[in-house]
N, C-alpha and C. Protein backbone atom coordinates (compact mmCIF):
# COMPACT_ATOMS: atom_id res chain seq x y z
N UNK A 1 78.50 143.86 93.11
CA UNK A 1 77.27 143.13 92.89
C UNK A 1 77.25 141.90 93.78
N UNK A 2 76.25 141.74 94.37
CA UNK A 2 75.70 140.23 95.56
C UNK A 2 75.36 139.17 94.90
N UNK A 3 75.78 138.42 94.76
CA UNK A 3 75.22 136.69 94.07
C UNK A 3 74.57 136.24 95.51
N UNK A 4 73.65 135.95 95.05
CA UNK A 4 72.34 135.07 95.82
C UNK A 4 72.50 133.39 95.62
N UNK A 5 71.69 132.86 95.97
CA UNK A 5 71.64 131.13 96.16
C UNK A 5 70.70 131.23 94.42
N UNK A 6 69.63 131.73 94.08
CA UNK A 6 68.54 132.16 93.10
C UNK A 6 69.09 132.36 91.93
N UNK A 7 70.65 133.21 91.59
CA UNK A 7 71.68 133.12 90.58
C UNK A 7 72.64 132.06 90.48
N UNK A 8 72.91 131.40 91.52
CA UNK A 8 73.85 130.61 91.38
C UNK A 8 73.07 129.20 90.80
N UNK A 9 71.97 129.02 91.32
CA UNK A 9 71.02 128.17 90.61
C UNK A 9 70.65 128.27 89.09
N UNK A 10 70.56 129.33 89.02
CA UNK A 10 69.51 129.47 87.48
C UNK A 10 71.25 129.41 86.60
N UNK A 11 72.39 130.19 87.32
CA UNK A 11 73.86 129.48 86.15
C UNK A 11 73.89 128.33 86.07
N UNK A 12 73.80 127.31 87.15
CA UNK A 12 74.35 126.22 86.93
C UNK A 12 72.82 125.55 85.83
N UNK A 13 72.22 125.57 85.96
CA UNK A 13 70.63 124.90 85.06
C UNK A 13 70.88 125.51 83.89
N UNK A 14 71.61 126.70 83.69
CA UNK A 14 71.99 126.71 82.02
C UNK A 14 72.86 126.27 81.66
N UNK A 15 73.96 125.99 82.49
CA UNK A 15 74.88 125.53 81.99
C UNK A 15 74.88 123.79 81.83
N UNK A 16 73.62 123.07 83.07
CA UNK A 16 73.23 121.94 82.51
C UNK A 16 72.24 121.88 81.23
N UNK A 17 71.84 123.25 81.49
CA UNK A 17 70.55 122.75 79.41
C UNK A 17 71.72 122.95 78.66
N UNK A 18 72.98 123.32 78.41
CA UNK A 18 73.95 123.57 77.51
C UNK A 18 74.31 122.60 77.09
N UNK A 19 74.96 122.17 78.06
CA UNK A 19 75.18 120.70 77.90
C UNK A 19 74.98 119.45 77.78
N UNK A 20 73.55 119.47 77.62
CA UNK A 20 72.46 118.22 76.94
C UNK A 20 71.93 118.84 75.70
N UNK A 21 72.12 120.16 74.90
CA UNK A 21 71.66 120.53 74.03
C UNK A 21 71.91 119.08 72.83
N UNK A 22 73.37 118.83 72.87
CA UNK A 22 73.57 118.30 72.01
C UNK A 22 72.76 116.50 72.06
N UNK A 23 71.85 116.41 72.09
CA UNK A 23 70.86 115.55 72.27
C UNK A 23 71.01 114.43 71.11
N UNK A 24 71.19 114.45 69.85
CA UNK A 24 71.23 113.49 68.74
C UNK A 24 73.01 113.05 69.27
N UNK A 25 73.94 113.09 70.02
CA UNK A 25 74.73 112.11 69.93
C UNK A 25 74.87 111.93 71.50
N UNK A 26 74.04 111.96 71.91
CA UNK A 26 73.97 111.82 73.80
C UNK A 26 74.34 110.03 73.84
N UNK A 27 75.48 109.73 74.46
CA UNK A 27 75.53 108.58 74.79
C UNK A 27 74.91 107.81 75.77
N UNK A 28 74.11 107.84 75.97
CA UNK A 28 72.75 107.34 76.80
C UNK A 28 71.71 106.35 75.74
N UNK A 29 71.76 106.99 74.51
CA UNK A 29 70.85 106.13 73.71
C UNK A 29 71.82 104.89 73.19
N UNK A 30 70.78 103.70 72.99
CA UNK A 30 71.43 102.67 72.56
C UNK A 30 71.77 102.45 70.80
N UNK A 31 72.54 103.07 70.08
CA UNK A 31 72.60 103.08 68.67
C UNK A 31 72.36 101.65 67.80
N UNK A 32 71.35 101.08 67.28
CA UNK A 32 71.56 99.96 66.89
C UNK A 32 71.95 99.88 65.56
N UNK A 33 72.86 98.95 64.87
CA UNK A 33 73.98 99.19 63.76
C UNK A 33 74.71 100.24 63.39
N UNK A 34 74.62 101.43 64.58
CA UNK A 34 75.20 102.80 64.59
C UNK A 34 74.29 103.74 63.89
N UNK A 35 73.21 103.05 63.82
CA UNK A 35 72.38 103.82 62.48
C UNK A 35 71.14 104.52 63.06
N UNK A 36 70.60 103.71 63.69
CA UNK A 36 69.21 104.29 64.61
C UNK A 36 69.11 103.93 65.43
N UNK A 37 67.94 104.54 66.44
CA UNK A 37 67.52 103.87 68.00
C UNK A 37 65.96 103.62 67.56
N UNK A 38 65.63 103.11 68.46
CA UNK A 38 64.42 102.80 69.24
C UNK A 38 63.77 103.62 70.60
N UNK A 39 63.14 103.93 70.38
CA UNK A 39 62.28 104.58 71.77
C UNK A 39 60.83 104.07 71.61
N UNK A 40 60.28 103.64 73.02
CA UNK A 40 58.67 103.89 73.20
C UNK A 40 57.98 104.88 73.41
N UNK A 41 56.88 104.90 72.89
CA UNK A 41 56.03 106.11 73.56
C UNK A 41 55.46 105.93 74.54
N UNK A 42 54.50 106.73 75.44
CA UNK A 42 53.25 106.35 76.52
C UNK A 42 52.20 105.95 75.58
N UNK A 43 52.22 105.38 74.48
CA UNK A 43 50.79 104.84 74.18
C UNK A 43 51.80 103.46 74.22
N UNK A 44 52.80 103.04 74.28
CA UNK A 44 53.22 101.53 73.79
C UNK A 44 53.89 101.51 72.10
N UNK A 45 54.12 102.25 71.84
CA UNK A 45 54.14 102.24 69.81
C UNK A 45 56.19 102.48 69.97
N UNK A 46 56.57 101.47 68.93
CA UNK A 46 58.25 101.76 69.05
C UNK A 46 58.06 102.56 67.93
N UNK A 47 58.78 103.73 67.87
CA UNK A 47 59.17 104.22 66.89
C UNK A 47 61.11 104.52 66.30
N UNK A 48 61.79 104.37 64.94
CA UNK A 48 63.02 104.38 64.93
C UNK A 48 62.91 105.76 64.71
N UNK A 49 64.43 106.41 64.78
CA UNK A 49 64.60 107.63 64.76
C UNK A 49 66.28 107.43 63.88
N UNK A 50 66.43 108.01 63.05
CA UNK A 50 67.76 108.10 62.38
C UNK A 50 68.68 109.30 63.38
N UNK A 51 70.10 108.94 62.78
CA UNK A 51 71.11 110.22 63.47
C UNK A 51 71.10 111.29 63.03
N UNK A 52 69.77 111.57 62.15
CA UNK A 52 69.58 113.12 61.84
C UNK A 52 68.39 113.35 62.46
N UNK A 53 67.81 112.56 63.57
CA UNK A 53 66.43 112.93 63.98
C UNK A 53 65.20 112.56 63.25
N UNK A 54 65.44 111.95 62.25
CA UNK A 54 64.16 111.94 61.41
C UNK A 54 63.73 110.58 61.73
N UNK A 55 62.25 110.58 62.13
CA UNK A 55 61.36 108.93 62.39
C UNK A 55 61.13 108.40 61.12
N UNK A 56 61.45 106.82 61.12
CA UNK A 56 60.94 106.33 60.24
C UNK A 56 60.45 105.09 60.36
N UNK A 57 59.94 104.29 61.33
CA UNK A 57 59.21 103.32 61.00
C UNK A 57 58.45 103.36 62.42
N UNK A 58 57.03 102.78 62.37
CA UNK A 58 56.52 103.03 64.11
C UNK A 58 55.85 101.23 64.17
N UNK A 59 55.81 100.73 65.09
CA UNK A 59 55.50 99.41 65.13
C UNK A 59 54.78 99.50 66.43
N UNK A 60 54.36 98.28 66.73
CA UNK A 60 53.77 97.66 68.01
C UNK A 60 54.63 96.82 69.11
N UNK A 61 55.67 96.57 68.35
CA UNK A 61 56.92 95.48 69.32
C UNK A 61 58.21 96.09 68.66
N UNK A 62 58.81 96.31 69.78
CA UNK A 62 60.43 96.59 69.49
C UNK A 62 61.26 95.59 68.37
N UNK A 63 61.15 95.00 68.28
CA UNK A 63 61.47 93.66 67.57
C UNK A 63 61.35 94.23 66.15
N UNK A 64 60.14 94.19 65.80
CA UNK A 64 59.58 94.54 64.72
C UNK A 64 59.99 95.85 64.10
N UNK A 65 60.11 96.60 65.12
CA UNK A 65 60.83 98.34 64.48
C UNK A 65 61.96 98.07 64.09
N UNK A 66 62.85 96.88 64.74
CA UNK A 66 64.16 97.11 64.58
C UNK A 66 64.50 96.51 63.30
N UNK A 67 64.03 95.65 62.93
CA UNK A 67 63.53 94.30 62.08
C UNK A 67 63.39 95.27 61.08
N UNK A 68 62.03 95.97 60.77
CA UNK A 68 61.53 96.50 59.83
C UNK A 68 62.50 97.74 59.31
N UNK A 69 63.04 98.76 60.56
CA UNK A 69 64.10 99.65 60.22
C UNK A 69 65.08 99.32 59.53
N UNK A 70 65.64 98.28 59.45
CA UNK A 70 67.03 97.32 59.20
C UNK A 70 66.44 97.31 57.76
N UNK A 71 65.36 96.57 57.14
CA UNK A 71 64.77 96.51 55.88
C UNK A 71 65.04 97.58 54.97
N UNK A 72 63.85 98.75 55.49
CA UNK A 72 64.09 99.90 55.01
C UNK A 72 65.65 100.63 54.92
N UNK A 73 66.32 100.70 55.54
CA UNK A 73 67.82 101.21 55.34
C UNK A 73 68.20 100.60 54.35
N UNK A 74 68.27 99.11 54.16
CA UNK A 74 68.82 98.52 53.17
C UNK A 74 68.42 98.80 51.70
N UNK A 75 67.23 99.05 52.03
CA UNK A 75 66.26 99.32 50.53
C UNK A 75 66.59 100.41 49.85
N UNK A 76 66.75 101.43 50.56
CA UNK A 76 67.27 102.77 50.36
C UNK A 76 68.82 102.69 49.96
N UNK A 77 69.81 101.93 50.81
CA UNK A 77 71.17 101.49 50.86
C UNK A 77 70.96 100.94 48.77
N UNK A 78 70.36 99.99 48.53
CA UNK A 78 70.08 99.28 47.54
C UNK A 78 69.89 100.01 46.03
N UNK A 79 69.28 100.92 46.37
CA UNK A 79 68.29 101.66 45.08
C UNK A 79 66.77 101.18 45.23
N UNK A 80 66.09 100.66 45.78
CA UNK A 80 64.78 100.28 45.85
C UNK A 80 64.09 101.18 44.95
N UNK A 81 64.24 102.54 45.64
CA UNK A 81 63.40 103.70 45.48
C UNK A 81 63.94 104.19 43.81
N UNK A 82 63.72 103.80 42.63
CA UNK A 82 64.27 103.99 41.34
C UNK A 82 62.96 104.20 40.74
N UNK A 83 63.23 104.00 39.11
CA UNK A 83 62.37 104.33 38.51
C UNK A 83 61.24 103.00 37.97
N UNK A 84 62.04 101.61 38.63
CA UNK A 84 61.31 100.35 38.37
C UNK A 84 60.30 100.52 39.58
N UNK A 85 60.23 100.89 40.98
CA UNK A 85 59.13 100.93 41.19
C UNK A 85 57.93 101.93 41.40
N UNK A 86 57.84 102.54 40.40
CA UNK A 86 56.66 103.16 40.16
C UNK A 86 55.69 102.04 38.91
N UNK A 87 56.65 101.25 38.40
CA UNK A 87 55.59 100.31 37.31
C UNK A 87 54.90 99.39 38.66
N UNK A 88 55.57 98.45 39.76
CA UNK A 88 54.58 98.38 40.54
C UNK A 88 53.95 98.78 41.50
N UNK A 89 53.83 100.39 42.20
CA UNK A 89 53.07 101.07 42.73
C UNK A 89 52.75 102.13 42.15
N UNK A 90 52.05 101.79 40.53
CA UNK A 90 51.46 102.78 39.97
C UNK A 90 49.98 103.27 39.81
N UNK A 91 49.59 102.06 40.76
CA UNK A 91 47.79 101.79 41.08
C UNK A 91 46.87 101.90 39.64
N UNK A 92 48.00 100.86 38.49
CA UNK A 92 46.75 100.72 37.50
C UNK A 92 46.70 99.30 37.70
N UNK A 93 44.66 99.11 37.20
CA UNK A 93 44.24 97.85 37.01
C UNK A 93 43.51 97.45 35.72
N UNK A 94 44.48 96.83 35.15
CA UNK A 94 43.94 96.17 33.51
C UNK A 94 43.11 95.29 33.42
N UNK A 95 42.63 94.63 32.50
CA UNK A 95 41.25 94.01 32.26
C UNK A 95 40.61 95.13 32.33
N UNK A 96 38.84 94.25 31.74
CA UNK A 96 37.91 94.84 31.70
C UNK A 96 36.65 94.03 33.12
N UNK A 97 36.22 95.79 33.84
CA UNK A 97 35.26 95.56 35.10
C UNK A 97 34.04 95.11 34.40
């Protein structure tokens, strides 16, 4: 069998997509508290991304994602999310309209 320039190309380009598959621990991204990154989009919007891939906060200034991400982890870290706050995000309003 003849190997061409056309095979030797298309091996080596799989064997580079192989090797960026592993994309969630690519050391290229900047990990901030080891916990999440930051990326921009082309509209301008930061969004965080956890080390399982999942987005969770989108802002207007990097600052602010990182800021606000840091919050949320902790909250979660904390218990935030329990059974005390559904008494204040239970959207009732007492008195009489």
């Amino acid at each position: 069998m003849m190997t061409t320039d056309q095979d030797t190309f298309n091996d080596s380009k799989v064997k580079a997509d192989e090797s960026s598959s592993d994309s969630k621990q690519n050391p290229e991204y900047e990990w901030i508290d080891d916990c999440f990154r930051v990326y921009e989009t082309r509209f301008g919007l930061y969004i965080s991304v956890l080390k399982d891939g999942r987005e969770v906060i989108t802002t207007l200034h990097k600052e602010a994602c990182i800021d606000m991400t840091r919050f949320y982890l902790k909250g979660k870290q904390e218990g935030w999310n329990n059974e005390n706050s559904r008494v204040v995000n239970d959207g009732f309003v007492g008195g009489k309209l």
